[in-house]
Protein backbone atom coordinates (compact mmCIF):
# COMPACT_ATOMS: atom_id res chain seq x y z
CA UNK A 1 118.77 103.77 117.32
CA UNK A 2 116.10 105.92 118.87
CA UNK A 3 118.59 108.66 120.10
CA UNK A 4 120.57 108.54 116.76
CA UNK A 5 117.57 109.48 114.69
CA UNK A 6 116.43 112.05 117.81
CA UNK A 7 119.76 113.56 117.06
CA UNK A 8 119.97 113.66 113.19
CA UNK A 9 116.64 115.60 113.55
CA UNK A 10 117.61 117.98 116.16
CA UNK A 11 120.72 119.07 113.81
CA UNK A 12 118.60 118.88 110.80
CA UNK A 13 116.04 120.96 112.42
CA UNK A 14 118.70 123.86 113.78
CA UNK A 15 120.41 123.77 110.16
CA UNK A 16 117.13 124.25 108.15
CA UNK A 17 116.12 127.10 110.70
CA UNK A 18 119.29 128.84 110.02
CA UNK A 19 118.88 132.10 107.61
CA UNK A 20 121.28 130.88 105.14
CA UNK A 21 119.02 127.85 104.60
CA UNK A 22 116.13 129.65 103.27
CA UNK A 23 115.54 132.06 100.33
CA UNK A 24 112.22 133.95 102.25
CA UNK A 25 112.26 134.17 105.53
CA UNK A 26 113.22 131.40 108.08
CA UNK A 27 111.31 128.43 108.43
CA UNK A 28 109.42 128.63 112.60
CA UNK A 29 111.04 125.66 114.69
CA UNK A 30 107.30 123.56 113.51
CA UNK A 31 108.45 123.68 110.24
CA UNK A 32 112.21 123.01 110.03
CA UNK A 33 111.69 120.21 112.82
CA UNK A 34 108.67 118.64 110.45
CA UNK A 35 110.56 119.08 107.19
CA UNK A 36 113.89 117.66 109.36
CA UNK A 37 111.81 114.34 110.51
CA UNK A 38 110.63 114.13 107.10
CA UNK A 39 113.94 113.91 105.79
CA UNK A 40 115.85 111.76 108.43
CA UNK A 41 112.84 109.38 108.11
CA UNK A 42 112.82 109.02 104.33
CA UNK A 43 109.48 110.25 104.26
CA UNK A 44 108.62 113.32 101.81
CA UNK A 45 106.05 115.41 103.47
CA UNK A 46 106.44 118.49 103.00
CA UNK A 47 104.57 121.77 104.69
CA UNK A 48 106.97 124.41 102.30
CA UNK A 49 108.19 124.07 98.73
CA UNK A 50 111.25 122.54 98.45
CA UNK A 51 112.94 124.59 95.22
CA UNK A 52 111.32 128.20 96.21
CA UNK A 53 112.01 127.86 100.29
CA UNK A 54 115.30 126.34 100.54
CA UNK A 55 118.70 127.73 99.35
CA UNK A 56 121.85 125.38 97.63
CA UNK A 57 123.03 124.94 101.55
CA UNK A 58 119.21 124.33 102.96
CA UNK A 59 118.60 121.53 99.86
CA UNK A 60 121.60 119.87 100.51
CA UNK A 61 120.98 119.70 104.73
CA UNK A 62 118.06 118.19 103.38
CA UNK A 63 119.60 115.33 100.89
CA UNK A 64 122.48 114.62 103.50
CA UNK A 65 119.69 114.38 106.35
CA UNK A 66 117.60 111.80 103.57
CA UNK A 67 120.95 109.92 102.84
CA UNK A 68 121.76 108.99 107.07
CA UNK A 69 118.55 108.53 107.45
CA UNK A 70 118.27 106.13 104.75
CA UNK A 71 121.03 104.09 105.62
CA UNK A 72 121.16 104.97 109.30
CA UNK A 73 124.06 107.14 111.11
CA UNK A 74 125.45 103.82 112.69
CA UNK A 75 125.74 102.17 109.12
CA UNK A 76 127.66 104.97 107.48
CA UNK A 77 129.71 105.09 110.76
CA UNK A 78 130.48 101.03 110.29
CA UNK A 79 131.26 101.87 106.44
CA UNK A 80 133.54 104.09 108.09
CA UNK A 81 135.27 101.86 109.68
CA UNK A 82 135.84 99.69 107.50
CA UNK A 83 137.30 101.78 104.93
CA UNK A 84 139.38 102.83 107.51
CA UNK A 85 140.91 98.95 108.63
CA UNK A 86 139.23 99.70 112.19
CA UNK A 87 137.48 96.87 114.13
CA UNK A 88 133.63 97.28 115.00
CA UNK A 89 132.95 96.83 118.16
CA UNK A 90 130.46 93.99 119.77
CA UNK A 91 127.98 96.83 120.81
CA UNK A 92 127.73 98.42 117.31
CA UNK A 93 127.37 94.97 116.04
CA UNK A 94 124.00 94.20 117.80
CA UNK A 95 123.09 97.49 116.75
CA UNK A 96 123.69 97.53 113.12
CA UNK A 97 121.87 93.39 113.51
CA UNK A 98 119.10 95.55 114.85
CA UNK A 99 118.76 98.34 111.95
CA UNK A 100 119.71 95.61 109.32
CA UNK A 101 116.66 93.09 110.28
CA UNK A 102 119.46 90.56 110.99
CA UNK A 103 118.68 87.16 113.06
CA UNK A 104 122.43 86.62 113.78
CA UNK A 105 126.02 88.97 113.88
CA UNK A 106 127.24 86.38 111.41
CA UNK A 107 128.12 88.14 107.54
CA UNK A 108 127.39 91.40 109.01
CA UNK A 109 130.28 92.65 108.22
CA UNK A 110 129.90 91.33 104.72
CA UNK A 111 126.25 93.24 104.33
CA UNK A 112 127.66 96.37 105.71
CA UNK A 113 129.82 96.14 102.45
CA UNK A 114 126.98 95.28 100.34
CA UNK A 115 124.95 98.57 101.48
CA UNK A 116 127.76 100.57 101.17
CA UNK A 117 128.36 99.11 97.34
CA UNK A 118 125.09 98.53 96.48
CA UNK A 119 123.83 102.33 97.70
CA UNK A 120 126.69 104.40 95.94
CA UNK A 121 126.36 102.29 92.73
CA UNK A 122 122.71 102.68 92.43
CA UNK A 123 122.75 106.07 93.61
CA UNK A 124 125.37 106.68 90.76
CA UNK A 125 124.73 105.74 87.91
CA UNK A 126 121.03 107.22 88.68
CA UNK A 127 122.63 110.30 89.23
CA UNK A 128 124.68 110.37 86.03
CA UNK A 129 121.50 109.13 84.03
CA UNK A 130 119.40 111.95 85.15
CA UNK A 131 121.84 114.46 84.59
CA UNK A 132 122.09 113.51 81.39
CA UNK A 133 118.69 113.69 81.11
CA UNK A 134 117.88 116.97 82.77
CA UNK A 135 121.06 118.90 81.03
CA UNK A 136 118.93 120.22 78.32
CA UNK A 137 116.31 121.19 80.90
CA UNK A 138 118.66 123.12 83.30
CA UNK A 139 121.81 123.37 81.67
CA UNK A 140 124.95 121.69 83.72
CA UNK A 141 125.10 122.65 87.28
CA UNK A 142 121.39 122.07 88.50
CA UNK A 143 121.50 119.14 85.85
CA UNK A 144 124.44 117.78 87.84
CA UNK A 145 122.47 118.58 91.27
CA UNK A 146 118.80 117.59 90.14
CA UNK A 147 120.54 114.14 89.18
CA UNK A 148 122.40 113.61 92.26
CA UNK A 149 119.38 115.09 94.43
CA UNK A 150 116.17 112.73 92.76
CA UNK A 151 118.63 109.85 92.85
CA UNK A 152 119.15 109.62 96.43
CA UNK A 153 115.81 110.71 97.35
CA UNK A 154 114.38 107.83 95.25
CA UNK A 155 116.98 105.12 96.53
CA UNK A 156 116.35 106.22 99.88
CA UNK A 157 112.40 106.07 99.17
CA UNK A 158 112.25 109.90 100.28
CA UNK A 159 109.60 111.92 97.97
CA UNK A 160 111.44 115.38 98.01
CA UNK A 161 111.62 116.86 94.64
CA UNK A 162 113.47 119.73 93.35
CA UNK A 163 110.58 120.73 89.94
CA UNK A 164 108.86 123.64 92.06
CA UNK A 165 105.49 124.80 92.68
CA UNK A 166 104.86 120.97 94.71
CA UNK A 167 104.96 119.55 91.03
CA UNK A 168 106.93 116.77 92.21
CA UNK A 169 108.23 114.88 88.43
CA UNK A 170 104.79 115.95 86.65
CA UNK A 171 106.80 117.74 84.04
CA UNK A 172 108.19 114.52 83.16
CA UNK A 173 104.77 112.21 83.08
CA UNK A 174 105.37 111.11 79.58
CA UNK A 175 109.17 110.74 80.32
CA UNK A 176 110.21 106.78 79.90
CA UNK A 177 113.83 107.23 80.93
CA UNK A 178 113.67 109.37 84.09
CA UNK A 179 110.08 107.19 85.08
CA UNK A 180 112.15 103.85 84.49
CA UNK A 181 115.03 105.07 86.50
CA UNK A 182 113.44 106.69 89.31
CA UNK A 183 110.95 103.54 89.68
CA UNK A 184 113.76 101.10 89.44
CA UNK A 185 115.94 102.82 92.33
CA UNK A 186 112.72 102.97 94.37
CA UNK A 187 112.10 99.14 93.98
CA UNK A 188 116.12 98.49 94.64
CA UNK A 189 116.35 100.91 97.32
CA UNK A 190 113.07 98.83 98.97
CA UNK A 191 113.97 95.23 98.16
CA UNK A 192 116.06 94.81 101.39
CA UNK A 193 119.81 94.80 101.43
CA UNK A 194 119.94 91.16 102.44
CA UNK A 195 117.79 90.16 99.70
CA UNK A 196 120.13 92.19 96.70
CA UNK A 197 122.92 90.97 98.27
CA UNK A 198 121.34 87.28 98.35
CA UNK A 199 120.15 87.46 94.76
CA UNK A 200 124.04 88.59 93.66
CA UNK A 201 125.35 85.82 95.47
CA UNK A 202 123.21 82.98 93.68
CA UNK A 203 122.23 84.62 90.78
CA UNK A 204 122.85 81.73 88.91
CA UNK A 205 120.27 79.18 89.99
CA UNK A 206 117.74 81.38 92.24
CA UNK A 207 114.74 79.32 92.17
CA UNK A 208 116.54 76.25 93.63
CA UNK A 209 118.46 78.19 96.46
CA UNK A 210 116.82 81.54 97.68
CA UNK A 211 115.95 81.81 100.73
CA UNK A 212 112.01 81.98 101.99
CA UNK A 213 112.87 85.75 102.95
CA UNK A 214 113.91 86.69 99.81
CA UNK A 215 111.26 84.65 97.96
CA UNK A 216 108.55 86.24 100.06
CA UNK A 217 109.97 89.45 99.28
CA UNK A 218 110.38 89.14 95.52
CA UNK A 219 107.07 87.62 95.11
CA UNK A 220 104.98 90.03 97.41
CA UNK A 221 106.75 93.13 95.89
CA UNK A 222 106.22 92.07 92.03
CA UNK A 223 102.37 91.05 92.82
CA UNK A 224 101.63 94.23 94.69
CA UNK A 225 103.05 95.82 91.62
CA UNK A 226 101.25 94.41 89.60
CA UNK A 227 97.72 94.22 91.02
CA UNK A 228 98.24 97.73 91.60
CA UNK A 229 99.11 98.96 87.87
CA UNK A 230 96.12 97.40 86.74
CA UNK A 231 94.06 98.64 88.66
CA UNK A 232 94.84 102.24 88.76
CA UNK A 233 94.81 101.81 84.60
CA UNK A 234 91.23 100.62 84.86
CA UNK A 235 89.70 103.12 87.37
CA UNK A 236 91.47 105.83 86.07
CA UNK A 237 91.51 105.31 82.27
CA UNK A 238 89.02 108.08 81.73
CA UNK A 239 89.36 109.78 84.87
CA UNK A 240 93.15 110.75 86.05
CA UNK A 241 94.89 109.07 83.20
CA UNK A 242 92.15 110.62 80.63
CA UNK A 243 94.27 113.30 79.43
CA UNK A 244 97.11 111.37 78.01
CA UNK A 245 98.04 108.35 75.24
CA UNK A 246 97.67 104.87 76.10
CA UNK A 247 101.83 104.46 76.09
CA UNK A 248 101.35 107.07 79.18
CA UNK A 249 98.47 106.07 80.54
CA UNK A 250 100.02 102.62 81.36
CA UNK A 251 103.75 104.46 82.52
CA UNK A 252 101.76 106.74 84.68
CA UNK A 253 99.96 103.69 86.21
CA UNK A 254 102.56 101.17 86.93
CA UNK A 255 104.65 104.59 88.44
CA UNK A 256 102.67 105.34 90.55
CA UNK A 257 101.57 101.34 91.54
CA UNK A 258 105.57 101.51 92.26
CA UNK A 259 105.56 104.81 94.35
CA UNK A 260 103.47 104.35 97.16
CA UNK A 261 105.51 101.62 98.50
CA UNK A 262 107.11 104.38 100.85
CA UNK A 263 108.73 106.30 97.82
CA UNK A 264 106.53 109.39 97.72
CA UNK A 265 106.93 110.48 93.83
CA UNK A 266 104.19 111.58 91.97
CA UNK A 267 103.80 112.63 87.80
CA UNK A 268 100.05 113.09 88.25
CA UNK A 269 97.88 115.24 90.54
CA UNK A 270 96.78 112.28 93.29
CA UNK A 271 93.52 114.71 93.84
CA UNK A 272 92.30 113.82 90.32
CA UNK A 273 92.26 109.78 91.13
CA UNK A 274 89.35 108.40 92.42
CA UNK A 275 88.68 107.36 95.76
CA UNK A 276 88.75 103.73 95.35
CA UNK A 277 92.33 104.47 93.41
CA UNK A 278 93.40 106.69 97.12
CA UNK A 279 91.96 103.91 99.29
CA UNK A 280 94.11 100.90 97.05
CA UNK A 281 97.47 103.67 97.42
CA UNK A 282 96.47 103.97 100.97
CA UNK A 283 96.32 100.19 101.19
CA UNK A 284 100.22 99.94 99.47
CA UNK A 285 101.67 102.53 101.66
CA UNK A 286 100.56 100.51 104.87
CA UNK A 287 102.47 97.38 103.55
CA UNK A 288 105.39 99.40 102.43
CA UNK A 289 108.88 98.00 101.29
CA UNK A 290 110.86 95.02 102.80
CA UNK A 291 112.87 94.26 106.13
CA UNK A 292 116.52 95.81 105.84
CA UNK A 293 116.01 98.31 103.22
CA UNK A 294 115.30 102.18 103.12
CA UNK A 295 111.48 102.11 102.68
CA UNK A 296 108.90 102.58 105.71
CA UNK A 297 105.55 100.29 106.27
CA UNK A 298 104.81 97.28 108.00
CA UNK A 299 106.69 95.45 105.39
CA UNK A 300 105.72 92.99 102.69
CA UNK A 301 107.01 89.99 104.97
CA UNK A 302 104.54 90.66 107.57
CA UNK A 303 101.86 91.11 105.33
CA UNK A 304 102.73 88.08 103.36
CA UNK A 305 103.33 86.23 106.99
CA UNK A 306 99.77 87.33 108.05
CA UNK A 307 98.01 85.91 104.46
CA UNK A 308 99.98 82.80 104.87
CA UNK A 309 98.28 82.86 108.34
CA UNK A 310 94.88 83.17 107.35
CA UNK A 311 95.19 80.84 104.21
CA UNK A 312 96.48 78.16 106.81
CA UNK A 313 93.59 79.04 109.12
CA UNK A 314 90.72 78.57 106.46
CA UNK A 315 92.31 75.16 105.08
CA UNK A 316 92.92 74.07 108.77
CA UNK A 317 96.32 73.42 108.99
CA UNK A 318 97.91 73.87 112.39
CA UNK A 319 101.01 75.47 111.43
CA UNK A 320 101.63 78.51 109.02
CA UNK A 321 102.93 77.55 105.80
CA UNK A 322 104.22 79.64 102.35
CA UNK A 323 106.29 77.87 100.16
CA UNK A 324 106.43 74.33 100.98
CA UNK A 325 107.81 75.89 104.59
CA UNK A 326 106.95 76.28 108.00
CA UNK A 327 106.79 79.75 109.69
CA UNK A 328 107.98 79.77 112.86
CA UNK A 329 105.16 80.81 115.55
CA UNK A 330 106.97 83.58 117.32
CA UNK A 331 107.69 85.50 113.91
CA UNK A 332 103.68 84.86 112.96
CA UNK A 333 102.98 86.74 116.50
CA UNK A 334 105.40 89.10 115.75
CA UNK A 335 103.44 89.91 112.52
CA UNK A 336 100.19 90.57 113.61
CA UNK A 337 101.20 92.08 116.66
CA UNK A 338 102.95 94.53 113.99
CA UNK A 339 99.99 95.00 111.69
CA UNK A 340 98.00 95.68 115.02
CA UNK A 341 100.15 98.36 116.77
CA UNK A 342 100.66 99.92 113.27
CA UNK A 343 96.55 100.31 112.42
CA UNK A 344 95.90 101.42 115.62
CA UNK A 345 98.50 104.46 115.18
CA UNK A 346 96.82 104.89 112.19
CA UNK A 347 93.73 105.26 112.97
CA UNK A 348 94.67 107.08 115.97
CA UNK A 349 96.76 109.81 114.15
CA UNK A 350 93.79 109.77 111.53
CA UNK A 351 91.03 110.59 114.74
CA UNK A 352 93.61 113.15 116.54
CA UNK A 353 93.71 114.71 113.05
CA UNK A 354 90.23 115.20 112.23
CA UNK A 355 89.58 115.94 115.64
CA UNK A 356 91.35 119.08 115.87
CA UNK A 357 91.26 120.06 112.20
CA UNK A 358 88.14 118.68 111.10
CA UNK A 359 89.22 118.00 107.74
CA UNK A 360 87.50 115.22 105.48
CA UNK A 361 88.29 111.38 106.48
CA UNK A 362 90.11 110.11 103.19
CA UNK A 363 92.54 112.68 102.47
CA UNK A 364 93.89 112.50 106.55
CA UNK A 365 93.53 108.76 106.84
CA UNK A 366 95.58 109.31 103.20
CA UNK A 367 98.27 111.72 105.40
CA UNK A 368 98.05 109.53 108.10
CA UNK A 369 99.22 105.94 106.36
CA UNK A 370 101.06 108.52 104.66
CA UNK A 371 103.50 109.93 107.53
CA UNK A 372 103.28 106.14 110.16
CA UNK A 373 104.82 104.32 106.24
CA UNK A 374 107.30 106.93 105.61
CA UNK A 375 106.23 107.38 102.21
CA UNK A 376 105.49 111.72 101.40
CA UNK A 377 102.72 111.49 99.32
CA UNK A 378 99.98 113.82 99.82
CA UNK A 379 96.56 115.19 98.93
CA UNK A 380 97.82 118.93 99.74
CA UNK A 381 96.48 118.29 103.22
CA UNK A 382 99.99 118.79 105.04
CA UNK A 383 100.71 122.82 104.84
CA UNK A 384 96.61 123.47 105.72
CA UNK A 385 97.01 121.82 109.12
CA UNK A 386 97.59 123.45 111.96
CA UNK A 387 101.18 123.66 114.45
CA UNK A 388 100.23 121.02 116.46
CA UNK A 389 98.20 118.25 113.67
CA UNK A 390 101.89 118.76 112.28
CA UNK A 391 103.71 117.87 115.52
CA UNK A 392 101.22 115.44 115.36
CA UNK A 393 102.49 113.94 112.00
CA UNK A 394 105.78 114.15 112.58
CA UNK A 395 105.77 111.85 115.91
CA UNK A 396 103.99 109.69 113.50
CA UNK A 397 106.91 109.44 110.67
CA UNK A 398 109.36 109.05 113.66
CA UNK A 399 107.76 106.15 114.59
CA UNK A 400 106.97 104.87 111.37
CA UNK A 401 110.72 104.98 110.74
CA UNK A 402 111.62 103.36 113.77
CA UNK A 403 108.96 100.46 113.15
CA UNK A 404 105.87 100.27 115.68
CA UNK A 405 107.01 96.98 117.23
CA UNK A 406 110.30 98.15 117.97
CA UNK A 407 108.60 101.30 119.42
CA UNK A 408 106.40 99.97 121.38
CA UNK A 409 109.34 97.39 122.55
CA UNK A 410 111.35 100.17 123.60
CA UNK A 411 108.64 101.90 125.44
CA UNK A 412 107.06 98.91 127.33
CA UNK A 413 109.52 95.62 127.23
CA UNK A 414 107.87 93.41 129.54
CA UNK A 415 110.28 91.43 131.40
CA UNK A 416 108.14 88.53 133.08
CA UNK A 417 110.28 85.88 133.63
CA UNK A 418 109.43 83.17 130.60
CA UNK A 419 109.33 80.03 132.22
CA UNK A 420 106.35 81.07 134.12
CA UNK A 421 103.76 79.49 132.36
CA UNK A 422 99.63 80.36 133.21
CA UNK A 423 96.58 78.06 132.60
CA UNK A 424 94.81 77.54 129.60
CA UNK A 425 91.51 78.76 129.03
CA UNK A 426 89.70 78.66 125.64
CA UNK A 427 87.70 81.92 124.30
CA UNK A 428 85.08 82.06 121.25
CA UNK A 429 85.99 84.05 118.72
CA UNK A 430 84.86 84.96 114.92
């Protein structure tokens, strides 16, 4: 997994150097390999405008780069297959168990089909809905492209945007249709494909049968959402939202509630918010989407896992429990050791940042969550840094994409043997 994505950059980062990919001059190897990461990792950072820098060959390098990154080369390659009546073999099997958040190989075949029908059909009738939409704004071609471009970038929880002038969809603030669509792709495209396929499967009696997974998943997703809208609508009332009518105010604030979890969009200014309002967006990004889909963050399992652990701890149980079930001990390690490597990169990216550029702590600890959760938005902060705060970011979206555990698994897999067993030893903590 680690060299696929190292080599969907490296192409990504040749093709957007090339002349033909750029309307001004070319983008400098920082650039095209920051603005390649960004896209292979769904993220959205950008350090160039998309519309004014990139030609018709550059954009679409950029939306083919989102898409496999999205879904992940070896996915697309087992969709392949299958169309195709070929076998997959036992290797790409663990693999794709791997990128799909899978316990077992069994009905992976059977999910590989789901992401292939379940991307494609969301993607397009999101596509044909927005061109609809945008045809009296651009007239058919870019109607045709803007729709197919904003609907895979929103699926794929990738923030690149097509309006100009690093707009992103403010033009369309007030806009119910293209805000409805775009958010509803973004929560699809984050859900997990295990859980939409899950949810299609017993659709008809869901309460009774869903699995914990998926219930975590619904229930942390729609609370986040939630929480989040209302609070943005109260702090920002009369300070962001100000401007517009109450019907907007409340569209603006569930949007962009939606957005941070790794999607990146934007149809306000996110200087204008208030702090508290970047801190709470900077709070969503970290937790992200769920396992198994195309969004970034440490995932709204683990963070549901790690509430469930400290509800159980304050009530004294001796197990973790959510739902009238039992969470198994090795996936609550799991989880905090997630939520641990992830805040340390964090803050470390955040220190490395300030550090060399000596910019203000909120908007880089913003960037920061910002690039590690794969999510694009930004204060402005990303084209003032410098070459190497950028290098800096994009190892940071690489391994956001990648996840930190499975990083830092990759890097330093300790392979004691397991039935050694040392003495126990009690500590005080708290």
């Amino acid at each position: 997994m680690i060299f696929t994505f190292l080599a969907l950059i490296v192409i990504g980062s040749l093709l957007l150097s090339l002349p033909v990919a750029s309307r001004q001059e070319p983008l400098g190897f920082v650039d095209a390999l920051f603005t390649a990461t960004s896209a292979v990792c769904v993220t959205g950072l950008v350090v160039v405008d998309t519309l004014t820098q990139f030609t018709l060959f550059g954009q679409i390098v950029i939306i083919l780069l989102v898409q496999l990154g999205g879904l992940g080369l070896m996915t697309i390659a087992s969709m392949m297959a299958i169309l195709l009546g070929r076998r997959i073999s036992l290797r790409n099997h663990l693999i794709m168990q791997e990128a799909l958040n899978q316990f077992s190989l069994e009905g992976l075949v059977r999910l590989i089909k789901a992401v292939g029908a379940v991307t494609f059909l969301c993607e397009g009738m999101g596509a044909v809905v927005l061109t609809i939409r945008f045809l009296p704004d651009f007239g058919w071609p870019r109607a045709v492209w803007y729709g197919i471009f904003h609907s895979v970038a929103a699926f794929c929880n990738a923030g690149f945007d097509l309006m100009g002038g690093f707009r992103n969809l403010a033009p369309y603030v007030g806009d119910w249709l293209v805000n409805i669509v775009i958010m509803s792709l973004i929560i699809v495209g984050g859900l997990g494909f295990s859980v939409i396929l899950e949810i299609w499967q017993k659709r008809k009696d869901m309460r009774r049968t869903l699995s914990l997974h998926a219930r975590i998943v619904i229930s942390a997703s729609a609370w986040l959402i939630l929480f989040g809208a209302v609070f943005i609508l109260i702090v920002e009332w009369d300070r962001g939202l100000a401007q517009l009518p109450w019907p907007t105010k409340v569209l603006a604030a569930l949007f962009h509630a939606v957005a941070p979890r790794t999607a990146g969009f934007s149809t306000l200014p996110l200087g204008s918010f208030h702090s508290a309002t970047l801190l709470l967006m900077t709070i969503l990004m970290f937790i992200g989407a769920s396992p198994g889909s195309t969004g970034g963050g440490v995932k709204t399992t683990t963070f549901g896992t790690l509430l469930a652990l400290v509800v159980s701890s304050i009530r004294g149980h001796d197990e973790v429990r959510l739902f009238n079930r039992r969470i198994p001990d090795a996936i609550v390690r799991r989880s905090v050791a997630i939520i641990t490597i992830a805040l340390a990169l964090v803050l470390t990216v955040t220190m490395l940042i300030s550090l060399i550029d000596g910019q203000p702590f909120l908007p880089v600890l913003f960037e920061a969550t910002s690039a590690l959760a794969t999510v694009g938005y930004s204060l402005g902060l990303t084209p003032l840094l410098t070459p190497l705060s950028r290098l800096i970011l994009t190892v940071a979206m690489f391994i956001g994409r990648l996840g930190p555990m499975s990083f830092a698994f990759a890097l330093a897999h300790d392979r004691v043997n397991a039935k050694i067993r040392y003495p126990e030893e009690k500590i005080t903590v708290g």
